[in-house]
PDB file of N, CA and C in Angstrom:
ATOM      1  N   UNK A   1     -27.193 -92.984 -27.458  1.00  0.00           N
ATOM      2  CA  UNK A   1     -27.618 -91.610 -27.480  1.00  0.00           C
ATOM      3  C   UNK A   1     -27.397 -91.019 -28.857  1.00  0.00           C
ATOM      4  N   UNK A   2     -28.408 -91.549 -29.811  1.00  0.00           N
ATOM      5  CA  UNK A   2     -27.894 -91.199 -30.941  1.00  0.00           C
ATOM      6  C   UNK A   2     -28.425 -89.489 -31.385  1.00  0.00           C
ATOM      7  N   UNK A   3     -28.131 -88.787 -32.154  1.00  0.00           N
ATOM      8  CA  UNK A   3     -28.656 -87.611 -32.672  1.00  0.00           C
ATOM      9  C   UNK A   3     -27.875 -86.266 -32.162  1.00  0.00           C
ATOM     10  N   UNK A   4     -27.867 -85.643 -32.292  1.00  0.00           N
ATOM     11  CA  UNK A   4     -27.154 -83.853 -32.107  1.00  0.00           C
ATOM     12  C   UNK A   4     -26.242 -84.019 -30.738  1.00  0.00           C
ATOM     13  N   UNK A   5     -26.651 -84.646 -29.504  1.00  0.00           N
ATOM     14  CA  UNK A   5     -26.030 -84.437 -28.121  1.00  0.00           C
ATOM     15  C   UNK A   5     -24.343 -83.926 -28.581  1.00  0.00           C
ATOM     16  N   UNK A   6     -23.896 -82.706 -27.974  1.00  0.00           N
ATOM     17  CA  UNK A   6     -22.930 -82.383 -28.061  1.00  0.00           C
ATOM     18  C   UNK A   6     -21.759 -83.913 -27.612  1.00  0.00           C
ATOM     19  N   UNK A   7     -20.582 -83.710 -28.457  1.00  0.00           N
ATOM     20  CA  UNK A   7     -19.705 -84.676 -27.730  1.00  0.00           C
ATOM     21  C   UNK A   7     -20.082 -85.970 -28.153  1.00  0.00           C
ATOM     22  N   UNK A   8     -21.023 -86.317 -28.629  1.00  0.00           N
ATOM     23  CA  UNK A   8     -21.705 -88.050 -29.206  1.00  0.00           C
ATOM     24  C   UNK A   8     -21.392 -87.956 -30.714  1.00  0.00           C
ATOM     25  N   UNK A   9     -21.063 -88.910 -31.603  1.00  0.00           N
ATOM     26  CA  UNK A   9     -21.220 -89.112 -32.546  1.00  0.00           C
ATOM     27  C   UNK A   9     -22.758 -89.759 -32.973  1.00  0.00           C
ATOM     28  N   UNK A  10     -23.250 -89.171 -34.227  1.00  0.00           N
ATOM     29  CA  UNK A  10     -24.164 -89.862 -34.519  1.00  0.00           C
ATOM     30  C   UNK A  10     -24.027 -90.550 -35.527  1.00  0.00           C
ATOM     31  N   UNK A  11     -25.260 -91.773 -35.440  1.00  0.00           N
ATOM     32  CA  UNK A  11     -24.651 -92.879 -36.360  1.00  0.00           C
ATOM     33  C   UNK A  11     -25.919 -93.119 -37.237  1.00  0.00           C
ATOM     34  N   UNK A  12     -25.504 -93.941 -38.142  1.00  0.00           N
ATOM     35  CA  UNK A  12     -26.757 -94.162 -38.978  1.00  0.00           C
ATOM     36  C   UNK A  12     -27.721 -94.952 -38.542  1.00  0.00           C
ATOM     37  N   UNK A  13     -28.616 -95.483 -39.419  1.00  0.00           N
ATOM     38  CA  UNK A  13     -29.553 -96.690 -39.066  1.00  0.00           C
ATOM     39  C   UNK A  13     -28.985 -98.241 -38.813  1.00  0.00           C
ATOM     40  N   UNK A  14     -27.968 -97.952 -39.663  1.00  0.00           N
ATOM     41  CA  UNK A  14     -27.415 -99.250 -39.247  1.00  0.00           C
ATOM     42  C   UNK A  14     -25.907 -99.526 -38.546  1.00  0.00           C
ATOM     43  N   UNK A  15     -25.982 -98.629 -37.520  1.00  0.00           N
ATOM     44  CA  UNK A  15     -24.928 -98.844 -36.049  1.00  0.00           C
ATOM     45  C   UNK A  15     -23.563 -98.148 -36.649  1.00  0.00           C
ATOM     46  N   UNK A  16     -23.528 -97.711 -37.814  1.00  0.00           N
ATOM     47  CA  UNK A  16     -22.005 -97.329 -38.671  1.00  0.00           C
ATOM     48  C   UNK A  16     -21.914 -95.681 -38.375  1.00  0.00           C
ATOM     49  N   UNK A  17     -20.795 -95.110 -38.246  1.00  0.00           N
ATOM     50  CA  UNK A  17     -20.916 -93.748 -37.751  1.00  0.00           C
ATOM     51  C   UNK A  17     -21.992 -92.762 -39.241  1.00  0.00           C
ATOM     52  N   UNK A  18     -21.992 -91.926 -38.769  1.00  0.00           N
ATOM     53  CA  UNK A  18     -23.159 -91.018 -39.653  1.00  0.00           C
ATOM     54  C   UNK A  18     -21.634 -90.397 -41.109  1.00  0.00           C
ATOM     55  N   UNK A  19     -22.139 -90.672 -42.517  1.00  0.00           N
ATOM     56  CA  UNK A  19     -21.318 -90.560 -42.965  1.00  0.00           C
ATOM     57  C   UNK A  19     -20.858 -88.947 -42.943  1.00  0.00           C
ATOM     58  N   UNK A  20     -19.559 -88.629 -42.938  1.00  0.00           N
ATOM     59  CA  UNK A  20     -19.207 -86.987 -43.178  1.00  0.00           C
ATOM     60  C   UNK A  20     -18.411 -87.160 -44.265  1.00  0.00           C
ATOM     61  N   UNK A  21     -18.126 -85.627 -45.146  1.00  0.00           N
ATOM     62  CA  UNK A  21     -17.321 -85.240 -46.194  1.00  0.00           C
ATOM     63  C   UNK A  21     -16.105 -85.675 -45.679  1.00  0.00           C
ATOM     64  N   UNK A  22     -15.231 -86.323 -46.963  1.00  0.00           N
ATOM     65  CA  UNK A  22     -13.971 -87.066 -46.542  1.00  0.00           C
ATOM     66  C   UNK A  22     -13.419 -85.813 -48.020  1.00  0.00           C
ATOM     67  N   UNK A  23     -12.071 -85.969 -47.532  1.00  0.00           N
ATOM     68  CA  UNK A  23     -10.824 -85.065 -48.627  1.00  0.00           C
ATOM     69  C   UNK A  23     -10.774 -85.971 -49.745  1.00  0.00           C
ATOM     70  N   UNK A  24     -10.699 -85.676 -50.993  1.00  0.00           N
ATOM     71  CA  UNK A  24     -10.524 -86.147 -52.042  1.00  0.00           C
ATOM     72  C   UNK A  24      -9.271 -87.160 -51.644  1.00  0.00           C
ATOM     73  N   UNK A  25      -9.488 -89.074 -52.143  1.00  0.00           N
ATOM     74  CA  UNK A  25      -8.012 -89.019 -52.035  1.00  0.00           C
ATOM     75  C   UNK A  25      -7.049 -89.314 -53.143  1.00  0.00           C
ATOM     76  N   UNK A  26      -5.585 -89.055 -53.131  1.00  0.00           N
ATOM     77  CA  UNK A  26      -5.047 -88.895 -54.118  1.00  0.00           C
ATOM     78  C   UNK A  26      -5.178 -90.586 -55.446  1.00  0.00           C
ATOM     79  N   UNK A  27      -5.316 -89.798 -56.128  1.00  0.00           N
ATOM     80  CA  UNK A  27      -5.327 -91.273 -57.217  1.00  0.00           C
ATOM     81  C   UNK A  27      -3.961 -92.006 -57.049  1.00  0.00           C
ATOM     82  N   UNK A  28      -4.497 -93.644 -57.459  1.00  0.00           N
ATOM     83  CA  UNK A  28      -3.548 -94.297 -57.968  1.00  0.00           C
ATOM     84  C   UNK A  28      -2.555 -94.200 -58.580  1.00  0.00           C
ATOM     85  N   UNK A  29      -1.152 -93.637 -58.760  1.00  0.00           N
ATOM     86  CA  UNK A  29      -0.597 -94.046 -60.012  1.00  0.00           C
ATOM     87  C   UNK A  29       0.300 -94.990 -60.119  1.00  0.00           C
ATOM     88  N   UNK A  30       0.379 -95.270 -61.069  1.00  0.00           N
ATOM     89  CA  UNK A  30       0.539 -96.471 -61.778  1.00  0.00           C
ATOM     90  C   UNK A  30       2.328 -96.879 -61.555  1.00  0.00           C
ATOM     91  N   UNK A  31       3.031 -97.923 -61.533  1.00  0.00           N
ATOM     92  CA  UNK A  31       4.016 -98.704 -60.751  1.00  0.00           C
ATOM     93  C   UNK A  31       4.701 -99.241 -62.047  1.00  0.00           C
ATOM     94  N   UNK A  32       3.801 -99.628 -63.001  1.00  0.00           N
ATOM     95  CA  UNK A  32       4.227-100.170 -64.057  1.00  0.00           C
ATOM     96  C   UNK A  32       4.375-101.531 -63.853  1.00  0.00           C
ATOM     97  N   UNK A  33       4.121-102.759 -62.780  1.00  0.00           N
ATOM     98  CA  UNK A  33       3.437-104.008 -62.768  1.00  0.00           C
ATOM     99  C   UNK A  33       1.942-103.900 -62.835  1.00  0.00           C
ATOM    100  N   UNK A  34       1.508-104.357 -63.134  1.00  0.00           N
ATOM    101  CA  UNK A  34       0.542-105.026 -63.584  1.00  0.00           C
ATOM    102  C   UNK A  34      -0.457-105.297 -62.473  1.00  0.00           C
ATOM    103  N   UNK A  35       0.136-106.350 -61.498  1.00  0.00           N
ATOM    104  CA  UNK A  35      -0.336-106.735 -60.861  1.00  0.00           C
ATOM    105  C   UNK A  35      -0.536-105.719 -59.632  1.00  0.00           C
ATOM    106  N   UNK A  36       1.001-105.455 -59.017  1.00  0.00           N
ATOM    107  CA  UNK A  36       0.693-104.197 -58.313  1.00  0.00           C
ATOM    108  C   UNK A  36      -0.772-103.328 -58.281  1.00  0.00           C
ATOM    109  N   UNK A  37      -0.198-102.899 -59.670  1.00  0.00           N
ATOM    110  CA  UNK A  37      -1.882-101.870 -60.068  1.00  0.00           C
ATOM    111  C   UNK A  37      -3.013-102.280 -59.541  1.00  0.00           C
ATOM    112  N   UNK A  38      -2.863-103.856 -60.029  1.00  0.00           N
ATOM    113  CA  UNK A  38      -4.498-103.650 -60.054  1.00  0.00           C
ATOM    114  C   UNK A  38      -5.059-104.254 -58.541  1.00  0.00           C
ATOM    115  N   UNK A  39      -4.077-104.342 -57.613  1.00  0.00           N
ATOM    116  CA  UNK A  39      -4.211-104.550 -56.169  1.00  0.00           C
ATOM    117  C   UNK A  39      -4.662-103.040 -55.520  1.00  0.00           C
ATOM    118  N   UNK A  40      -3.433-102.266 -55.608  1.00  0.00           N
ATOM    119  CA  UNK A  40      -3.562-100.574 -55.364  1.00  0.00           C
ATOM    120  C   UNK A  40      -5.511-100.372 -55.981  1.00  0.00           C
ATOM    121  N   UNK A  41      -5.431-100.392 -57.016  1.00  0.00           N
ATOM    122  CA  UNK A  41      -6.861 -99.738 -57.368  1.00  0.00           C
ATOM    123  C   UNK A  41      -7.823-100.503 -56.564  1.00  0.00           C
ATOM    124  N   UNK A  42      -7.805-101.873 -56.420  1.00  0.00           N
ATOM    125  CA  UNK A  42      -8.546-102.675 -54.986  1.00  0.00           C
ATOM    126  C   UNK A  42      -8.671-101.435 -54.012  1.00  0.00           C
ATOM    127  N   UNK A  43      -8.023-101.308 -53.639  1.00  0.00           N
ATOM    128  CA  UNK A  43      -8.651 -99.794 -52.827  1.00  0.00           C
ATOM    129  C   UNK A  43      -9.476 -99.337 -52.728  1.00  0.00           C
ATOM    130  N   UNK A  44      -9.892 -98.788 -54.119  1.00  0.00           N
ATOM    131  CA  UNK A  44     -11.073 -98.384 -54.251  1.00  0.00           C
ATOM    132  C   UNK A  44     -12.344 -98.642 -53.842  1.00  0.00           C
ATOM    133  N   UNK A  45     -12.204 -99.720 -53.717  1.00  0.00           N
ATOM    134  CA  UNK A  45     -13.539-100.541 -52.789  1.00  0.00           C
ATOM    135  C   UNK A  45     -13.686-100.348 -51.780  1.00  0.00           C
ATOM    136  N   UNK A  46     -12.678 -99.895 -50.899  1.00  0.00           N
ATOM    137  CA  UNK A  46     -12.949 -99.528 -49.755  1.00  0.00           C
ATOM    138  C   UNK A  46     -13.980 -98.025 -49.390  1.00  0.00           C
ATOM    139  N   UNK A  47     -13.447 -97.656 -50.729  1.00  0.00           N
ATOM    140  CA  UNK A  47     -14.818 -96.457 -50.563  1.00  0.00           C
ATOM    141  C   UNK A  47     -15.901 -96.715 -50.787  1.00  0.00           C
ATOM    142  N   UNK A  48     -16.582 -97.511 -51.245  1.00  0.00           N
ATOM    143  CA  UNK A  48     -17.998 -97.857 -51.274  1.00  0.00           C
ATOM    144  C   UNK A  48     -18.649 -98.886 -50.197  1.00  0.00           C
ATOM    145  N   UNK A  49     -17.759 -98.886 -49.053  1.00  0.00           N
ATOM    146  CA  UNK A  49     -18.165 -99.930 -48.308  1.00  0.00           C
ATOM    147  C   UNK A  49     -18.375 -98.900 -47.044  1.00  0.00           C
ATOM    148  N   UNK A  50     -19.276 -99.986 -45.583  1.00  0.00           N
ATOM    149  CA  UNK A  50     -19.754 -99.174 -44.628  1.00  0.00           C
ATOM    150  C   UNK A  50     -17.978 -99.700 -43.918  1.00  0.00           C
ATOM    151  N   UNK A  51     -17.138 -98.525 -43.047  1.00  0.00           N
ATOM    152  CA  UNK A  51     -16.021 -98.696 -42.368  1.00  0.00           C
ATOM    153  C   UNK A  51     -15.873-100.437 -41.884  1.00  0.00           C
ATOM    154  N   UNK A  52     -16.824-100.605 -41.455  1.00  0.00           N
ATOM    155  CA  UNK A  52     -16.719-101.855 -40.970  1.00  0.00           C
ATOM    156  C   UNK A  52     -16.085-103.204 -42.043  1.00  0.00           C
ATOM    157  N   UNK A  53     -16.473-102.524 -43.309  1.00  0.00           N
ATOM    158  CA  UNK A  53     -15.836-103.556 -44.670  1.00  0.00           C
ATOM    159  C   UNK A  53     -14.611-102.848 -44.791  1.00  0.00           C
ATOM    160  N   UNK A  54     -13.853-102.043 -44.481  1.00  0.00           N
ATOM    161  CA  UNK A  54     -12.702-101.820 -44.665  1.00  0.00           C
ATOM    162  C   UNK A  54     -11.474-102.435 -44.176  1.00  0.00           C
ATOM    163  N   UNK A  55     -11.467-103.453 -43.140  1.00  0.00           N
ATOM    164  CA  UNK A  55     -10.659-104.004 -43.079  1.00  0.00           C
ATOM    165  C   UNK A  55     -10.528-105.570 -43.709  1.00  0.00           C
ATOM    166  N   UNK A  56     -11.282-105.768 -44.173  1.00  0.00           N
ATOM    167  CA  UNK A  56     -11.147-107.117 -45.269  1.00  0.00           C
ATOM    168  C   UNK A  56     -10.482-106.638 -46.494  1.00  0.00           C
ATOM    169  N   UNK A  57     -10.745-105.494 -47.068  1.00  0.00           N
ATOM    170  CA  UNK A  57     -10.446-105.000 -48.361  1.00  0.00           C
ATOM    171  C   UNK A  57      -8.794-104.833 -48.275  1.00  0.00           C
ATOM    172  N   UNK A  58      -8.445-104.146 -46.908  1.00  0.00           N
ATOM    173  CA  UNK A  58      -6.943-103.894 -46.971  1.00  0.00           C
ATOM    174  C   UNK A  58      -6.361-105.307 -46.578  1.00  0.00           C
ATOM    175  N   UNK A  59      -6.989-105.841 -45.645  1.00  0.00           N
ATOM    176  CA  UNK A  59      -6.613-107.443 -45.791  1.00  0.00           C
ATOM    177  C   UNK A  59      -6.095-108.208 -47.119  1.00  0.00           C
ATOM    178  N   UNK A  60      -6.794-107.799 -47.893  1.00  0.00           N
ATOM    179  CA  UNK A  60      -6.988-108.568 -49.155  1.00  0.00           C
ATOM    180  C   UNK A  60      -5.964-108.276 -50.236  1.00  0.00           C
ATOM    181  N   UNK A  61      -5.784-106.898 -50.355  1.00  0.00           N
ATOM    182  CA  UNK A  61      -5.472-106.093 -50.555  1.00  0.00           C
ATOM    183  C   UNK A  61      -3.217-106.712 -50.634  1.00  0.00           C
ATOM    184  N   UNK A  62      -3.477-106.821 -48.458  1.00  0.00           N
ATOM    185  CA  UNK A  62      -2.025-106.631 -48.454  1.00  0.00           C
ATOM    186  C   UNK A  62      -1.390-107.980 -48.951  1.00  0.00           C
ATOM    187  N   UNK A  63      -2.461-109.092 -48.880  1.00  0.00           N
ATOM    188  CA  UNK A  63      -2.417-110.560 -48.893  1.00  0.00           C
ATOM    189  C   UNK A  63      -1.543-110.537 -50.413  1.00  0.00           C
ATOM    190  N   UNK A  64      -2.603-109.670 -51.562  1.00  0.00           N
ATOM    191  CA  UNK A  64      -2.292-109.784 -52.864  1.00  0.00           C
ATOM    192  C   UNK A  64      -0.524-109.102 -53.394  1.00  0.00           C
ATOM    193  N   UNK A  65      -0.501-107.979 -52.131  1.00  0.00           N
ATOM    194  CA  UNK A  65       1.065-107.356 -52.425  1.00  0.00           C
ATOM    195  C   UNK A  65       1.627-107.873 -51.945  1.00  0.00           C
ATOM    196  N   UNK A  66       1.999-108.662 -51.513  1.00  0.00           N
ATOM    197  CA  UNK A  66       2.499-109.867 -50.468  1.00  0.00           C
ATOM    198  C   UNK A  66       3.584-111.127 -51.505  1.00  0.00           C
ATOM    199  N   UNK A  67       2.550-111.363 -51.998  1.00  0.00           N
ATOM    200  CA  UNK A  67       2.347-112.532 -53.006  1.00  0.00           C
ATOM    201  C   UNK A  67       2.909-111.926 -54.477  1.00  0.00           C
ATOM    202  N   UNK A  68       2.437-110.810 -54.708  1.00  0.00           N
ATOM    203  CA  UNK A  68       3.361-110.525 -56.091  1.00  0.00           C
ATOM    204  C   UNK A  68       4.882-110.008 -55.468  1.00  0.00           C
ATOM    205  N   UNK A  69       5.092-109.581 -54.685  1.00  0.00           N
ATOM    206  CA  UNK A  69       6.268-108.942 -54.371  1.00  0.00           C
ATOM    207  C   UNK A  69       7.015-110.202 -54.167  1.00  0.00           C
ATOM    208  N   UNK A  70       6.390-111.325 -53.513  1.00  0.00           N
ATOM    209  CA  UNK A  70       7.297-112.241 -53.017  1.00  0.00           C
ATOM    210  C   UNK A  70       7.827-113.186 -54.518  1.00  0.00           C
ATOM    211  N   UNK A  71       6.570-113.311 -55.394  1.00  0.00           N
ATOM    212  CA  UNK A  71       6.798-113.911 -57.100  1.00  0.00           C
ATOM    213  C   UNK A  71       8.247-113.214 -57.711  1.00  0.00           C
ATOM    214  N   UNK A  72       7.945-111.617 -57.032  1.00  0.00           N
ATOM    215  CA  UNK A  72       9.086-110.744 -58.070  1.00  0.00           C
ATOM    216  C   UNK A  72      10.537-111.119 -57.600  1.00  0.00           C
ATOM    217  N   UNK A  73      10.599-111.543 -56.135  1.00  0.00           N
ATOM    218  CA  UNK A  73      11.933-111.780 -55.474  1.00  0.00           C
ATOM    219  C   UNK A  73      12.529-113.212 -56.134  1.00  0.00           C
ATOM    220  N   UNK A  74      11.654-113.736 -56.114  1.00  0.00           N
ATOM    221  CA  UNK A  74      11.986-115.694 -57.117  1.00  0.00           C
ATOM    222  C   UNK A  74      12.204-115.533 -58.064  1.00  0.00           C
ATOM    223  N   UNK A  75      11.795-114.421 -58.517  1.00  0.00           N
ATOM    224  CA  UNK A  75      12.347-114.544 -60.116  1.00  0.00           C
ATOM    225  C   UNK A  75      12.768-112.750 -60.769  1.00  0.00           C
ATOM    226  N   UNK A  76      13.790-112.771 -59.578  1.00  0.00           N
ATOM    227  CA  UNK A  76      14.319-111.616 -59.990  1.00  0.00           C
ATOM    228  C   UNK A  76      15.921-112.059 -60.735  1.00  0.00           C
ATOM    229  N   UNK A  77      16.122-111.443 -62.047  1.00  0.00           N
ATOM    230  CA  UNK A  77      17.554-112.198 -62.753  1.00  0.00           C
ATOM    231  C   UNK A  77      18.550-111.570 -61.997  1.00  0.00           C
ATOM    232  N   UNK A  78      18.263-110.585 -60.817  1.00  0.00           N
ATOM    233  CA  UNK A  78      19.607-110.252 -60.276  1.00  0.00           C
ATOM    234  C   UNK A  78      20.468-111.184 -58.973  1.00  0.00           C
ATOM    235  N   UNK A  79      19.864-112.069 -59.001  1.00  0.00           N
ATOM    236  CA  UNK A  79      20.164-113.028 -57.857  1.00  0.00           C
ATOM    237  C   UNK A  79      21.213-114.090 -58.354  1.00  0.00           C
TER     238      UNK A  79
END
C-alpha cells in the first residue's frame, strides 16, 4: 500500500523506505591513530547508501576497530 495512506510508510521505487530529512550528524573527530580515523570516517559511506547497505559498512567498519585495537594491545610497551 504504497503512497499517502495514513499510518503506511511510503517507499521508493526500489522497496527502500521513501527518503526523509535526517539531523546533521556530528563530525568525526579525530583520535590521533591513524588507523582508528580512517575506519570512523568509513562511516561516511553509510550515508550514501540505500539503509539496506548499512549494515555491511558498520560490519566492516567494526571488523577494522577490532583488529587495530587488538594490534594496539600486542604491542602496547605497558605490558
Amino acid at each position: 500500500m504504497p503512497g499517502g495512506q495514513p499510518g503506511h510508510a511510503t517507499t521508493a521505487a526500489d522497496g527502500e523506505p521513501a527518503a526523509r530529512p535526517r539531523p546533521p550528524r556530528p563530525g568525526t573527530v579525530p583520535t590521533g591513530n591513524a588507523e582508528v580515523d580512517a575506519q570512523l570516517r568509513r562511516l561516511d559511506d553509510a550515508d550514501h547508501l540505500a539503509v539496506s547497505g548499512h549494515l555491511d559498512v558498520y560490519e566492516d567498519v567494526h571488523r577494522g576497530l577490532r583488529s587495530t585495537l587488538t594490534a594496539l594491545d600486542q604491542h602496547d610497551p605497558g605490558s
